[in-house]
PDB file of N, CA and C in Angstrom:
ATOM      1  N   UNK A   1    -157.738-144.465-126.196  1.00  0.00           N
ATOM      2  CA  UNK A   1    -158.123-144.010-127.517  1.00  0.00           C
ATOM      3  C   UNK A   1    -158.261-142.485-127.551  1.00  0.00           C
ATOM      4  N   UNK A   2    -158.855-141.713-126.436  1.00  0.00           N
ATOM      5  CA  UNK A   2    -159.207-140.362-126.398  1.00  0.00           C
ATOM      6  C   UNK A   2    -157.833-139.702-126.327  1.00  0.00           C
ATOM      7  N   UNK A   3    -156.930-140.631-125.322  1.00  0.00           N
ATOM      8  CA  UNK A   3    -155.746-139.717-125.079  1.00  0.00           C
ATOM      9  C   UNK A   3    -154.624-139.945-126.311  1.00  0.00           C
ATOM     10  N   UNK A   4    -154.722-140.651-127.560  1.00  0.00           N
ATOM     11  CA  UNK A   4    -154.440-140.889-128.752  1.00  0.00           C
ATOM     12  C   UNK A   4    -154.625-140.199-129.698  1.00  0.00           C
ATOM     13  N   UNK A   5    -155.719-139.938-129.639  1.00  0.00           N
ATOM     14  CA  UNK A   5    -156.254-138.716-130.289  1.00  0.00           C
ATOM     15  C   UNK A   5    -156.470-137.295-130.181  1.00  0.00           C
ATOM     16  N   UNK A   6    -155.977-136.821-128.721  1.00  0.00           N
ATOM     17  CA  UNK A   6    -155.534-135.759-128.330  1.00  0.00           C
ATOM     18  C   UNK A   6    -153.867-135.446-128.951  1.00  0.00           C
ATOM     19  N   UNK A   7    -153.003-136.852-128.918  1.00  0.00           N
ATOM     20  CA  UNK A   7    -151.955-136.147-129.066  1.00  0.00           C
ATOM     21  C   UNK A   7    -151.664-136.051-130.497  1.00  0.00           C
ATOM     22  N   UNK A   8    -152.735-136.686-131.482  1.00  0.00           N
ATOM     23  CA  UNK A   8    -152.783-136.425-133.049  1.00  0.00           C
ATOM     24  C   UNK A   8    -152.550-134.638-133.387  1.00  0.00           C
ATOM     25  N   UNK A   9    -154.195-134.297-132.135  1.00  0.00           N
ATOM     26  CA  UNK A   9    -154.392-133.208-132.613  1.00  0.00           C
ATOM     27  C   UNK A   9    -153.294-132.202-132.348  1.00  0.00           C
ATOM     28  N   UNK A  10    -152.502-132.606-131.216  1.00  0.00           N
ATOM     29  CA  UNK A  10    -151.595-131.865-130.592  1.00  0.00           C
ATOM     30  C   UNK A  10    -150.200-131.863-131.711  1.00  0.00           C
ATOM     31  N   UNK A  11    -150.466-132.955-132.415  1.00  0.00           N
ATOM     32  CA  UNK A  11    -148.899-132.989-133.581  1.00  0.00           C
ATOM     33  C   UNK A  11    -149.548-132.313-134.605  1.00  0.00           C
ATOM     34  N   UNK A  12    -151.120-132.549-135.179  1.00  0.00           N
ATOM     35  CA  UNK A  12    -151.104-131.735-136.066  1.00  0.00           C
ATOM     36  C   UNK A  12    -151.044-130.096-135.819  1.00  0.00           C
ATOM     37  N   UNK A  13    -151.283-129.393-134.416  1.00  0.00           N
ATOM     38  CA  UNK A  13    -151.378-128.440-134.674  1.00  0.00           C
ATOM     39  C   UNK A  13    -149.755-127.555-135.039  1.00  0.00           C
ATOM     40  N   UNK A  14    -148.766-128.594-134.082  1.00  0.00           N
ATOM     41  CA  UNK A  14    -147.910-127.961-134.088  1.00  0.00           C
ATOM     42  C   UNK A  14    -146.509-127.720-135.401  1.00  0.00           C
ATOM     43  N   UNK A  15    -147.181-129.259-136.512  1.00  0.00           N
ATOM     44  CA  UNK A  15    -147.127-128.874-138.208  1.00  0.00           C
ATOM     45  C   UNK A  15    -147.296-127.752-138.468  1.00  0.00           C
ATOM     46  N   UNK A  16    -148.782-127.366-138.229  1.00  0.00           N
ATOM     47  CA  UNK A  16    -149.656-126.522-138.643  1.00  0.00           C
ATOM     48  C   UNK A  16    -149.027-124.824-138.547  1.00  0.00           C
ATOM     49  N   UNK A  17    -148.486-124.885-137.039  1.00  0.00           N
ATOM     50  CA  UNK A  17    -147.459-123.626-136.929  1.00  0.00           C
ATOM     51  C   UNK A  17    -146.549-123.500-137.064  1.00  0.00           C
ATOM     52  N   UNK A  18    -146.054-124.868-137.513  1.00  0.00           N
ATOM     53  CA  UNK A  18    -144.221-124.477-137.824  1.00  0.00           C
ATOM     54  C   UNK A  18    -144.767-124.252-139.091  1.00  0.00           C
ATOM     55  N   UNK A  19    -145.544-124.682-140.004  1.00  0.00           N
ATOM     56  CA  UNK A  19    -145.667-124.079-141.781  1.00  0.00           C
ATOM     57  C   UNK A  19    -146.308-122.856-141.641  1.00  0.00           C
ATOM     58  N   UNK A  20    -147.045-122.491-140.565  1.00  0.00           N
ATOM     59  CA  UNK A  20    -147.218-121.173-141.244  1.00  0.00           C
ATOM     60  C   UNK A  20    -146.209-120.136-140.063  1.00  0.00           C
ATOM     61  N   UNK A  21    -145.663-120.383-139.539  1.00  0.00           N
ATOM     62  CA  UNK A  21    -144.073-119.570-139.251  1.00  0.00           C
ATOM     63  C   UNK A  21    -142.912-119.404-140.225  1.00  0.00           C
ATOM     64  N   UNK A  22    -143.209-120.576-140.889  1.00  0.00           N
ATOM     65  CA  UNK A  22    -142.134-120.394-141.884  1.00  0.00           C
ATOM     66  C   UNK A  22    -142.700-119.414-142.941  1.00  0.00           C
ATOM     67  N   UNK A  23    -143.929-119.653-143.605  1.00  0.00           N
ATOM     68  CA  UNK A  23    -144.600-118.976-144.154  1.00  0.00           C
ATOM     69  C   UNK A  23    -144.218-117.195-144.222  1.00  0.00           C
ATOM     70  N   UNK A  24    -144.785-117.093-142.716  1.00  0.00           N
ATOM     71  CA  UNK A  24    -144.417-115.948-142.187  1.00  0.00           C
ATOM     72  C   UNK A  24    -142.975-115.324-142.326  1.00  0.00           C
ATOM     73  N   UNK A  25    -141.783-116.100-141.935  1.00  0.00           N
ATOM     74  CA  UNK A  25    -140.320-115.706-141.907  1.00  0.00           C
ATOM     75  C   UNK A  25    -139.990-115.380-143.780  1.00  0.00           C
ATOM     76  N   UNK A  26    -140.812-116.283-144.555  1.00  0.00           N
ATOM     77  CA  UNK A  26    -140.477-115.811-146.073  1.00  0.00           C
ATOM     78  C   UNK A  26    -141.022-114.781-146.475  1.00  0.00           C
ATOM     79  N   UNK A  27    -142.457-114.389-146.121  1.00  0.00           N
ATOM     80  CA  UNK A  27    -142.923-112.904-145.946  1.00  0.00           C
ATOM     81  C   UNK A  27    -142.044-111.892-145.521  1.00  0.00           C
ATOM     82  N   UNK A  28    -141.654-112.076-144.703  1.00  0.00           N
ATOM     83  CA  UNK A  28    -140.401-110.810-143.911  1.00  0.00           C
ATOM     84  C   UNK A  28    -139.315-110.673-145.037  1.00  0.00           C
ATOM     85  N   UNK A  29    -138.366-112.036-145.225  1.00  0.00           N
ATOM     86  CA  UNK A  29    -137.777-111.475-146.173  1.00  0.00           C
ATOM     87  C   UNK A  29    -137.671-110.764-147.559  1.00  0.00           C
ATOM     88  N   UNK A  30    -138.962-111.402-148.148  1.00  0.00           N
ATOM     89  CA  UNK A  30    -139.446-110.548-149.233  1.00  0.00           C
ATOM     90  C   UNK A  30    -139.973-109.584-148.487  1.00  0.00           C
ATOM     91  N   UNK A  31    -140.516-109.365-148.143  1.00  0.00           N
ATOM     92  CA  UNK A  31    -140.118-107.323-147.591  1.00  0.00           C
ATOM     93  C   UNK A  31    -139.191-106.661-147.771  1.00  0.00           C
ATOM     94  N   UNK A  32    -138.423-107.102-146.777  1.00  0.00           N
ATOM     95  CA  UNK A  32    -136.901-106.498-146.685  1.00  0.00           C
ATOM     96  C   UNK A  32    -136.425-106.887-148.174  1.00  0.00           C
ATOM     97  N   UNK A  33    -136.362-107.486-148.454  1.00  0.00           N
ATOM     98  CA  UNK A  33    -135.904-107.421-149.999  1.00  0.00           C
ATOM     99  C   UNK A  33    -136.297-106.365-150.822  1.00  0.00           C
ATOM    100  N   UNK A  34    -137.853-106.479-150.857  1.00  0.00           N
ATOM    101  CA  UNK A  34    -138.490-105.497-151.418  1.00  0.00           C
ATOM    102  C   UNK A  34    -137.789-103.888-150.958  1.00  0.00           C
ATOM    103  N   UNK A  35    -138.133-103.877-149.811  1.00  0.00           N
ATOM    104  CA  UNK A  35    -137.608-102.295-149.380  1.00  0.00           C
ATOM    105  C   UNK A  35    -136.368-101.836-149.579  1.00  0.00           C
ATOM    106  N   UNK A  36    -135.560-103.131-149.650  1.00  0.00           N
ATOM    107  CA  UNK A  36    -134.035-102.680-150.291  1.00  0.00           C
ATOM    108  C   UNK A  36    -134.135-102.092-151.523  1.00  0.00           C
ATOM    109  N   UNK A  37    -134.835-102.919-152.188  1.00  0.00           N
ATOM    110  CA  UNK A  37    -134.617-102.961-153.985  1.00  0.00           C
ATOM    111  C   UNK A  37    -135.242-100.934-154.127  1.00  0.00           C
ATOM    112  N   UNK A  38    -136.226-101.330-153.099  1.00  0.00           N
ATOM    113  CA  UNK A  38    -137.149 -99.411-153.394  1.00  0.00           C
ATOM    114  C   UNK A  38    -136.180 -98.321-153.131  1.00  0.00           C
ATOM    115  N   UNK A  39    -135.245 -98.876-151.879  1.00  0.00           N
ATOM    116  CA  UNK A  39    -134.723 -97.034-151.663  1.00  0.00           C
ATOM    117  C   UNK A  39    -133.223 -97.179-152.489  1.00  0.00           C
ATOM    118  N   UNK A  40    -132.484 -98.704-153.008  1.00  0.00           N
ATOM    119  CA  UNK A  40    -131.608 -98.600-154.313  1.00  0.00           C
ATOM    120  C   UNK A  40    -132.480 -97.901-155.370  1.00  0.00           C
ATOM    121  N   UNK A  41    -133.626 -98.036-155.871  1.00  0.00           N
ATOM    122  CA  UNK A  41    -134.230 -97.012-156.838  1.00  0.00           C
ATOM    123  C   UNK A  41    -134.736 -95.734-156.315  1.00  0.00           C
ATOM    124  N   UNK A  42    -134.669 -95.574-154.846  1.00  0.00           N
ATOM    125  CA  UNK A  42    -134.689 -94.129-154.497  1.00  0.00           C
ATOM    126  C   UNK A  42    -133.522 -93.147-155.235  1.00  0.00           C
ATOM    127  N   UNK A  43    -132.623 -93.820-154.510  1.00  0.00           N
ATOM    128  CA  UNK A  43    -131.312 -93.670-154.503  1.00  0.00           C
ATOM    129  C   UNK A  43    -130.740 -93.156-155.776  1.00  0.00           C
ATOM    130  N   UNK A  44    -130.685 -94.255-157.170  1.00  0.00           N
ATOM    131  CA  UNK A  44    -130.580 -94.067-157.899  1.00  0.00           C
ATOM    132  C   UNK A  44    -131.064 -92.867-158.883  1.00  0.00           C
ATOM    133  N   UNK A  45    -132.584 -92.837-158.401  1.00  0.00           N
ATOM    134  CA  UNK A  45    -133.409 -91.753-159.005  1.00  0.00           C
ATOM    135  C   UNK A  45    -132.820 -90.444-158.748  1.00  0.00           C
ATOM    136  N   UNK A  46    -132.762 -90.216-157.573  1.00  0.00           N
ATOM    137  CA  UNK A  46    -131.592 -89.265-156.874  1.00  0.00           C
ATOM    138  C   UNK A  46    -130.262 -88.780-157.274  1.00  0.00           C
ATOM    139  N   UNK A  47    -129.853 -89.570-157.579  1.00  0.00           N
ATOM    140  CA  UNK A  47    -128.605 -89.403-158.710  1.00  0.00           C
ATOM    141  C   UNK A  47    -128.701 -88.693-159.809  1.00  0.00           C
ATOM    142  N   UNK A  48    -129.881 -89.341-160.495  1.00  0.00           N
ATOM    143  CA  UNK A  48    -129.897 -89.181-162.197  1.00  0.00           C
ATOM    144  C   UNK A  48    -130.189 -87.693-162.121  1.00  0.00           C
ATOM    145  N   UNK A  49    -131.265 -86.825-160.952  1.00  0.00           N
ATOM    146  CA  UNK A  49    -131.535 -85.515-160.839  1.00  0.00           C
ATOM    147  C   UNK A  49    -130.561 -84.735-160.835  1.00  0.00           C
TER     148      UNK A  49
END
């Protein structure tokens, strides 16, 4: 029973880090998204001067 319930905890934790890895990997790309979109309006701004 104990060693049953060790490996619960052991599946839930490792749910637990694949969702918040993924979490994490969609953070990154909205970054990089973000920082693209900023220095295309660098960029642009740059131009219009």
């Amino acid at each position: 029973m104990l060693i049953f319930l060790f490996f619960i905890l052991i599946a839930i934790s490792f749910i637990y880090f694949y969702k918040l890895t993924d979490k994490i990997s969609a953070q990154r790309k909205q970054i990089l998204l973000l920082k693209y979109e900023n220095t295309k309006l660098k960029n642009k701004l740059k131009q219009m001067n």
